[in-house]
Protein backbone atom coordinates (compact mmCIF):
# COMPACT_ATOMS: atom_id res chain seq x y z
CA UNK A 1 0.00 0.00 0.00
CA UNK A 2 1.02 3.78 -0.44
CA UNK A 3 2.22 5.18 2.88
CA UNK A 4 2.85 8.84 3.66
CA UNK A 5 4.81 8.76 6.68
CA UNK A 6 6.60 11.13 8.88
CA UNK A 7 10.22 9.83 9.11
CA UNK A 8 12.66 10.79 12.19
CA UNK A 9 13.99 13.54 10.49
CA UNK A 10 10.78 15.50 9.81
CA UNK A 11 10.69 14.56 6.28
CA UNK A 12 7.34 13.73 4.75
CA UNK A 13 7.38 11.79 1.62
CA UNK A 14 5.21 9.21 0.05
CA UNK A 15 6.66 5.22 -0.16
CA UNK A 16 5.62 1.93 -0.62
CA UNK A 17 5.42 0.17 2.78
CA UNK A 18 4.26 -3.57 3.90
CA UNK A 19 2.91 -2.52 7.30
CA UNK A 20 -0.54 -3.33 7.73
CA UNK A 21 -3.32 -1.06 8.92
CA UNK A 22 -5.91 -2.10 10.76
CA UNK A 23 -9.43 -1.69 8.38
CA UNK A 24 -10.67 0.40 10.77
CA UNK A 25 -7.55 3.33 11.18
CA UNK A 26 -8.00 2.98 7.08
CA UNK A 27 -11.40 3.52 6.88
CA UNK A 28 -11.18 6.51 9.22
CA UNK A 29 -8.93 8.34 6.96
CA UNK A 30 -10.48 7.97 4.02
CA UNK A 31 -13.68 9.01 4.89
CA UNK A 32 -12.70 11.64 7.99
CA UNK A 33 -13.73 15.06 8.24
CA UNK A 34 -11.36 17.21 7.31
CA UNK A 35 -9.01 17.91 10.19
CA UNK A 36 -6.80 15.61 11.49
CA UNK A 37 -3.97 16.56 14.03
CA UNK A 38 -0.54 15.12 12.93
CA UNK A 39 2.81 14.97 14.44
CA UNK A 40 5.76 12.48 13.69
CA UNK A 41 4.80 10.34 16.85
CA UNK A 42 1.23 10.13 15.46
CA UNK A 43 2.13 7.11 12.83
CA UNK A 44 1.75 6.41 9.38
CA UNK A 45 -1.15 7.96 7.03
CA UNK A 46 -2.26 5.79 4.31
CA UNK A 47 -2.60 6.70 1.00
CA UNK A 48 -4.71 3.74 -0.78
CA UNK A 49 -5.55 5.78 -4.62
CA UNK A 50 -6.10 8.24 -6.48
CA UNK A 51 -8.48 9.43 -4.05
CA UNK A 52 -5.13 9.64 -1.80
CA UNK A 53 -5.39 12.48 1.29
CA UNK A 54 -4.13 15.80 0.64
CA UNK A 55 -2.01 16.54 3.50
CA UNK A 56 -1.42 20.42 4.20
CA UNK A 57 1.62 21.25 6.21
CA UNK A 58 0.98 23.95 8.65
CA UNK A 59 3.87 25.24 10.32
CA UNK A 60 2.72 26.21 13.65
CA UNK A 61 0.81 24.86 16.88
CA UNK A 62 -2.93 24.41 16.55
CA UNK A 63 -4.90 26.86 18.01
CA UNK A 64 -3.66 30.16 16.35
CA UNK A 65 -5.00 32.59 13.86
CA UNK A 66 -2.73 30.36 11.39
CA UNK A 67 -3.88 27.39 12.34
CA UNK A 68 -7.51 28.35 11.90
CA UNK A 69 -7.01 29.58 8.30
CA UNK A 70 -5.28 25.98 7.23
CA UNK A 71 -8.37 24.27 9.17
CA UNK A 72 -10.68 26.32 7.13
CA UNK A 73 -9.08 25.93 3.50
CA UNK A 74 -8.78 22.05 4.47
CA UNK A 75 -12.67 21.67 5.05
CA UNK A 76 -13.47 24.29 1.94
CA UNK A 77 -10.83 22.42 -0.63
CA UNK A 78 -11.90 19.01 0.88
CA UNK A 79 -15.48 19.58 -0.98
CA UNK A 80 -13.84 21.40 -3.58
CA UNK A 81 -11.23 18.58 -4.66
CA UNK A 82 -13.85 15.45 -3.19
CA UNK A 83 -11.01 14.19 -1.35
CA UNK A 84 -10.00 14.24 2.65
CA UNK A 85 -7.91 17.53 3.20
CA UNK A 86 -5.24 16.50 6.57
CA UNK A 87 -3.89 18.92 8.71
CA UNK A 88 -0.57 18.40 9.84
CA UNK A 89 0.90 21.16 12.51
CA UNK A 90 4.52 20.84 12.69
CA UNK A 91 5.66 24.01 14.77
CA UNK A 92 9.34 25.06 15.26
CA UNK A 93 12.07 27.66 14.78
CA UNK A 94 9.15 30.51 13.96
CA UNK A 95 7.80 28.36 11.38
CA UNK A 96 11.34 27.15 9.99
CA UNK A 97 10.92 23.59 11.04
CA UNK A 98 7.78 22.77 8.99
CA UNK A 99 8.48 24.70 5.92
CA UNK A 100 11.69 22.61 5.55
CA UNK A 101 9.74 19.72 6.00
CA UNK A 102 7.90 20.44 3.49
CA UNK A 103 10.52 21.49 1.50
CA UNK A 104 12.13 17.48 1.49
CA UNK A 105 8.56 16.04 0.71
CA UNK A 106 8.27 14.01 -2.39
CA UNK A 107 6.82 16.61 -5.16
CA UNK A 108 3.68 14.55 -6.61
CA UNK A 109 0.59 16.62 -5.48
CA UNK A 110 -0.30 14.96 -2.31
CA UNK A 111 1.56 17.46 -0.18
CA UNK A 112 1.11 21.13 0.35
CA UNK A 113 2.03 23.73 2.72
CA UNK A 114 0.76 27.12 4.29
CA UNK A 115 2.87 29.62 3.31
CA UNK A 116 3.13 33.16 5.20
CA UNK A 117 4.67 36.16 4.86
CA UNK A 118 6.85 34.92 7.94
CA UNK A 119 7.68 31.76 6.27
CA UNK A 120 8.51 32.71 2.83
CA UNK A 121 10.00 36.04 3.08
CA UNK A 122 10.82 37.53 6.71
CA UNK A 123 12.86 34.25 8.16
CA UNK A 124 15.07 33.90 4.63
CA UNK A 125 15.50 37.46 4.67
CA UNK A 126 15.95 38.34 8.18
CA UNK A 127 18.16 34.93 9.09
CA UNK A 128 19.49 33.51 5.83
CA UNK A 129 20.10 30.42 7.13
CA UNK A 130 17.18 28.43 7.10
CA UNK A 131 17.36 25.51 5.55
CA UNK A 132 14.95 26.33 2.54
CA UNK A 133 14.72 29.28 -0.13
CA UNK A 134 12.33 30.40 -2.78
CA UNK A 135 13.41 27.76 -5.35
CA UNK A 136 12.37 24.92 -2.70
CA UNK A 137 8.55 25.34 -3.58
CA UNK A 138 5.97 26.15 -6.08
CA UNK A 139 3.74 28.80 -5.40
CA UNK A 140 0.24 27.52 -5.78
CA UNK A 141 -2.18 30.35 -4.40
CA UNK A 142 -2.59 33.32 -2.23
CA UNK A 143 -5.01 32.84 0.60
CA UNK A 144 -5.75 35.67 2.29
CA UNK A 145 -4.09 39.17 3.57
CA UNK A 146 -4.77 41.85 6.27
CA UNK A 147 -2.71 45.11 6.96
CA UNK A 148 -0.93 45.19 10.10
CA UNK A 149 -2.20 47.52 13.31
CA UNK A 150 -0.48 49.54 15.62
CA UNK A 151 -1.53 48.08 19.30
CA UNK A 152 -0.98 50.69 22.00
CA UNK A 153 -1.19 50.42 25.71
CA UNK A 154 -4.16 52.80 27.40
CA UNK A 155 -1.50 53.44 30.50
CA UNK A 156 0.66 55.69 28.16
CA UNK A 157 -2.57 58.17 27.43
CA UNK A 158 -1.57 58.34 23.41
CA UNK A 159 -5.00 57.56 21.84
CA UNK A 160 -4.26 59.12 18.81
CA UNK A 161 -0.75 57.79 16.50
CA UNK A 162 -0.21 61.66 16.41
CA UNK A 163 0.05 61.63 20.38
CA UNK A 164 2.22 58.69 20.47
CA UNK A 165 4.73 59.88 17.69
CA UNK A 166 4.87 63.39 19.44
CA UNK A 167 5.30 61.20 22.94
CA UNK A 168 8.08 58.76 21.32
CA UNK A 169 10.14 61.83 19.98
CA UNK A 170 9.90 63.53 23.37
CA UNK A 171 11.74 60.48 25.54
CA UNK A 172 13.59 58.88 22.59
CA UNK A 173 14.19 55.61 23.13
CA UNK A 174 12.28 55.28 26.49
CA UNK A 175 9.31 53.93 24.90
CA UNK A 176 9.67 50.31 23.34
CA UNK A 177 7.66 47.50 21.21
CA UNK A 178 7.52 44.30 21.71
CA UNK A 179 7.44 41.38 19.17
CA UNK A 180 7.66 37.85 19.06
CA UNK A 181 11.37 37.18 18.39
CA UNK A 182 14.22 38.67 16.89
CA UNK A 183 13.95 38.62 12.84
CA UNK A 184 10.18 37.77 13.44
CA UNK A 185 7.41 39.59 11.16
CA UNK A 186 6.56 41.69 14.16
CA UNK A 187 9.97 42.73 15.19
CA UNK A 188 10.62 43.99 11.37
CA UNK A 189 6.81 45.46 11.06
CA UNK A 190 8.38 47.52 14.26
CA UNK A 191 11.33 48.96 12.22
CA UNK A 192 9.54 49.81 9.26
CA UNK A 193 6.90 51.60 11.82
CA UNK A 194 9.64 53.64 12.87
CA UNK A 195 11.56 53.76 9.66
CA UNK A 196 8.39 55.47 8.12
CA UNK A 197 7.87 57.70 11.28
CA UNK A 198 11.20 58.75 12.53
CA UNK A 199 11.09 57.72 16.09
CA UNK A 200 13.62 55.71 18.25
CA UNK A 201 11.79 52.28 20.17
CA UNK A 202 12.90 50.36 21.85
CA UNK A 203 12.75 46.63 20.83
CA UNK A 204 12.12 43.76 23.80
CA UNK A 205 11.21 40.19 22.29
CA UNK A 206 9.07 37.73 23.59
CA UNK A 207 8.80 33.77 23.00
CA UNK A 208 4.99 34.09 22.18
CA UNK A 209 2.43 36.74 21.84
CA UNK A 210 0.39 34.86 24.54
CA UNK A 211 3.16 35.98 27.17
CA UNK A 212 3.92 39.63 24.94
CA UNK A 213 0.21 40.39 25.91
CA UNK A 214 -0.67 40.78 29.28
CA UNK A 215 2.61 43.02 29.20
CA UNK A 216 0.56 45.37 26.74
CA UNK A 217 -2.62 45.23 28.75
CA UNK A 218 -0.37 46.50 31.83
CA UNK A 219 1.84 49.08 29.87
CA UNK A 220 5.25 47.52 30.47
CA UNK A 221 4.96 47.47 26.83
CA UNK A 222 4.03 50.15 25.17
CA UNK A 223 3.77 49.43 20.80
CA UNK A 224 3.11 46.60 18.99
CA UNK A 225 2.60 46.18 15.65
CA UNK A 226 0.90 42.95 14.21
CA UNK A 227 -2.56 42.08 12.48
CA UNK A 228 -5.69 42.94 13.72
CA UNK A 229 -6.49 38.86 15.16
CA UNK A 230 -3.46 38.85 17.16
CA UNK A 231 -5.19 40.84 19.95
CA UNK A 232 -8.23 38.94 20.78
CA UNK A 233 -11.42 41.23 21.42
CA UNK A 234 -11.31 40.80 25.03
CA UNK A 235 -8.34 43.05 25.49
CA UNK A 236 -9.83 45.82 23.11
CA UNK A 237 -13.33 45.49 25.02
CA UNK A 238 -11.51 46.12 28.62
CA UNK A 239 -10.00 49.16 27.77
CA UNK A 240 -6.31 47.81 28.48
CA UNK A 241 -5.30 47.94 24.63
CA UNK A 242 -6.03 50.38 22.15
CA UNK A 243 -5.36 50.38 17.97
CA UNK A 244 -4.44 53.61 16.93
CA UNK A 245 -4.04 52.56 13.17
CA UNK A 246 -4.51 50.20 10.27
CA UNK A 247 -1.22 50.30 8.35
CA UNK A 248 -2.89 49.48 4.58
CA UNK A 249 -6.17 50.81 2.76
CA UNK A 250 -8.49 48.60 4.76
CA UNK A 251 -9.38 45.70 6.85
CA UNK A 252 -12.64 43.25 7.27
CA UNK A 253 -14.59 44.02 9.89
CA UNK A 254 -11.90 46.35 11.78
CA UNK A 255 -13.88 49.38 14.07
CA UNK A 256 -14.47 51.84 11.42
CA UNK A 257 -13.25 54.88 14.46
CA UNK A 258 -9.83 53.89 13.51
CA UNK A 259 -7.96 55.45 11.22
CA UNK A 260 -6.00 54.11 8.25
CA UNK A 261 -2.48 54.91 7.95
CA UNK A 262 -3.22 57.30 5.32
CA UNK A 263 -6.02 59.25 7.29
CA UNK A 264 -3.50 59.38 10.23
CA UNK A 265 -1.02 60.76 8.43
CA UNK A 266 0.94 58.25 6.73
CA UNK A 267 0.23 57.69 4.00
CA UNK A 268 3.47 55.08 2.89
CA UNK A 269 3.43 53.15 5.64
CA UNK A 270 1.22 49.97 4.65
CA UNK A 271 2.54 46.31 6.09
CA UNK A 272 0.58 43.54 4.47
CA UNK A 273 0.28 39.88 6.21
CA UNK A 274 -0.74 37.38 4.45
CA UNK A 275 -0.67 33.60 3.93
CA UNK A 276 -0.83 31.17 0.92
CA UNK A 277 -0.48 27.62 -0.13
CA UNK A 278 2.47 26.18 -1.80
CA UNK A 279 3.61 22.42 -2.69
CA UNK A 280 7.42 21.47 -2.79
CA UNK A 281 9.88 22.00 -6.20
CA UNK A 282 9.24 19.72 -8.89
CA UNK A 283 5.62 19.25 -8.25
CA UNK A 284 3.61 18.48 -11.44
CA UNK A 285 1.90 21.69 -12.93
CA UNK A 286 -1.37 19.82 -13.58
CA UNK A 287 -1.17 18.82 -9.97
CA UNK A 288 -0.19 23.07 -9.13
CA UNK A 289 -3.54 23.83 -11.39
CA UNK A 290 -6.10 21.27 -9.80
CA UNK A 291 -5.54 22.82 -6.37
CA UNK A 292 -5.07 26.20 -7.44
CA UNK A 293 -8.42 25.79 -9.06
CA UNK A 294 -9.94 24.47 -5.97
CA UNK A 295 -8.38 26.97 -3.80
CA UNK A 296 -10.34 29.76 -5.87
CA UNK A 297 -13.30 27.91 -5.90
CA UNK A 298 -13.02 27.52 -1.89
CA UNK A 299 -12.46 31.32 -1.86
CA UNK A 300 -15.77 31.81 -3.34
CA UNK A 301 -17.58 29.95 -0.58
CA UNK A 302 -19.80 32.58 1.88
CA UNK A 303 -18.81 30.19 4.96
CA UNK A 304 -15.19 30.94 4.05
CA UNK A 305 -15.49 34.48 3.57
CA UNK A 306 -17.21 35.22 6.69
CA UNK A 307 -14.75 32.69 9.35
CA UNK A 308 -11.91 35.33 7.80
CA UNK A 309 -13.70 38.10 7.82
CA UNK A 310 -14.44 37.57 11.71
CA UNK A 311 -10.30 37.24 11.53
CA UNK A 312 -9.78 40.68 9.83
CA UNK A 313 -8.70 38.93 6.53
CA UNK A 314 -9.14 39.70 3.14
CA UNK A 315 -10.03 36.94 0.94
CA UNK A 316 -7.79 37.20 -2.13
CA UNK A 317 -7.10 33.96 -4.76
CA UNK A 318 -5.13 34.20 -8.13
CA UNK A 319 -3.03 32.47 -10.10
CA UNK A 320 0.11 30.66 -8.92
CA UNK A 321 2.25 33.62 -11.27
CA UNK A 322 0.30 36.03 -9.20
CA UNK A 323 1.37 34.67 -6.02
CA UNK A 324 5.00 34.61 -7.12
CA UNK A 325 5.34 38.06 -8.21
CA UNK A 326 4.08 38.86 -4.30
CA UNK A 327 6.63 36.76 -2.73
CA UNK A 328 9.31 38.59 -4.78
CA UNK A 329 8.51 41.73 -3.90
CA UNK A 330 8.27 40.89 -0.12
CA UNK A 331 11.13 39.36 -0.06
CA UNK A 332 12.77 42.25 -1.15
CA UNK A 333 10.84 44.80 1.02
CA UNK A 334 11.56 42.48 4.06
CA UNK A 335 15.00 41.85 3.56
CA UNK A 336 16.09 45.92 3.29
CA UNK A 337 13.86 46.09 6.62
CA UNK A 338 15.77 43.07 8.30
CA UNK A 339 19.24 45.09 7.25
CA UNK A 340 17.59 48.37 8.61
CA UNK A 341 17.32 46.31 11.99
CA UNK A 342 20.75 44.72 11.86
CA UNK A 343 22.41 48.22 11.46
CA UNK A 344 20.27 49.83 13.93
CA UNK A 345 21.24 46.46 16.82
CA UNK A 346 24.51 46.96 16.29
CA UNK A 347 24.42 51.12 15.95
CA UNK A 348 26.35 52.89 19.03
CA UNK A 349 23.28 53.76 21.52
CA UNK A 350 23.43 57.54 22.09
CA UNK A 351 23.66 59.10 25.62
CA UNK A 352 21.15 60.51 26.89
CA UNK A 353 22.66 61.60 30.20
CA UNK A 354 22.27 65.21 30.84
CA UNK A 355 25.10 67.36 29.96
CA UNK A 356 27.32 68.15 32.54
CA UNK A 357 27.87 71.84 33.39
CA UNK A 358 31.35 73.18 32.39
CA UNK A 359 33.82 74.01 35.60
CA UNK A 360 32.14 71.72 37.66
CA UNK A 361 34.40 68.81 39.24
CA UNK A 362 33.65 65.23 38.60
CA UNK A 363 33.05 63.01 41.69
């Protein structure tokens, strides 16, 4: 029987394999929902036909705005293809771990992965040295998109972005953002923010937005800058946080009292997020086509439309060409941001000390 297996090394590739399944394991796959949870200690996946499972590589832990949007395109191109759609979350190294998993897969259409901005252009920009590139996948479709939003902290009283530029340029260098890591999308959304604005933050990293957030909510920090669904509603209904601006043109569903970018005064500062499906080098172009043309037709769907519109995401589609050019041109407006960051970490820090008073004696 086909068997798509997980081997030791995180590989995932499709093989010929005597093991037995029991008829039972088999006939859950082949006729399961949609979502299956997946890790190399979860066994072997059979793949009986032509009617084998698509398996879609997501490269993070379940449970986050990421996660959600694979779950979703699994169920919509599940009824779109009329085949079983299986999640696998492999998380690790910001994403790095899964992407070059699915980078080694064995190219014949029965493997995809979701592709982000983080994924495909921040990490090979910003680190270089992950063990994938541009050439190790083909670009099948763009998902979805939403502009960044700058998240404030209520303690600082700056409910405007006029406020907390004119507050940032005041104590230079006092104020800070957090992000998620250094060389993560949210660290180099940060330098662009004050690229574009001309003020001096501070940058303090965190392991996971989940322990970056309650620091918001009590002011110890200040900025961050991230998409609208990384904040969930509860902090935004208690007061605690505050968004002062959506950095593109628009945003689904986002409280129409906030400002765009453009309406706050800057009007070239736009940060786009966005996420997309891609299958490893080498796989077939009618195999690239099929899903594409699924993934457009499960873009169309009202159920799918509406479970990212409640995420702030813009449902977008296109052809794999399309989705190429946009990685492209990320890459190359993420990597000057990534150097901007490297030259400002390793910049002399100024002093800020008062000047001391000439003819007076040191101590």
């Amino acid at each position: 029987m086909t068997l798509l297996d997980m081997t030791d090394d995180g590989d995932i590739r499709s093989g010929r394999c005597g093991v037995e399944k029991s008829w039972k394991a088999r006939t859950l796959l082949g006729v399961a929902a949609l979502f299956v949870w997946g890790s190399p200690a979860s066994g072997q996946l059979t793949a009986p036909s032509a009617s084998a499972p698509l398996t879609m590589v997501v490269p993070y832990g379940p449970g986050g705005a990421i996660d959600i949007v694979g779950r979703t395109m699994a169920s919509a191109l599940s009824l779109e293809l009329h085949r079983p759609v299986v999640v696998l979350n492999k998380a690790g190294a910001a994403g790095a771990i899964g992407m070059a998993a699915l980078a080694r897969s064995t190219a014949d259409g029965t493997v995809v992965g979701l592709g982000t901005v983080s994924t495909l252009a921040v990490l090979p920009a910003a680190r270089g040295a992950v063990p994938y590139s541009a050439a190790s996948f083909e670009p099948v479709g763009l998902i979805a998109s939403a502009p960044a939003a700058v998240f404030v902290s209520t303690k600082m009283g700056a409910d405007t972005l006029a406020k907390l530029l004119a507050l940032a340029r005041e104590r230079p260098g006092t104020l800070n953002f957090g992000s998620v890591g250094d060389g993560s999308v949210v660290h180099l959304a940060g330098q662009m923010f004050m690229a574009a604005t001309g003020v001096n933050l501070t940058h303090v990293p965190y392991n996971s937005v989940t322990k970056l957030l309650p620091d918001l909510a009590a002011g110890r920090i200040h900025v961050l800058i991230d998409q609208l669904s990384a904040v969930p509603a509860a902090y935004l209904q208690s007061g605690a946080v505050q968004i002062l601006a959506i950095l593109g043109a628009s945003a689904p569903g986002y409280p129409p009292d906030v400002p765009t970018a453009a309406q706050a005064g800057l009007p070239g500062l736009q940060i786009q997020l966005w996420s997309g499906l891609v299958a490893p080098a080498g796989t077939p172009r009618s195999e690239i086509d099929t899903i594409n043309a699924a993934l457009n037709g499960a873009l169309r769907d009202e159920k799918v439309k509406v479970a990212f519109g409640n995420l702030g995401l813009r449902v977008e589609g296109g052809t794999p060409e399309q989705f190429q050019e946009l990685i492209q041109r990320e890459q190359f407006l993420w990597r000057s941001a990534s150097e901007a960051a490297h030259r400002r970490a390793n910049a002399p820090r100024p002093d800020l000390s008062p000047p001391r008073k000439y003819g007076s004696k040191e101590r």
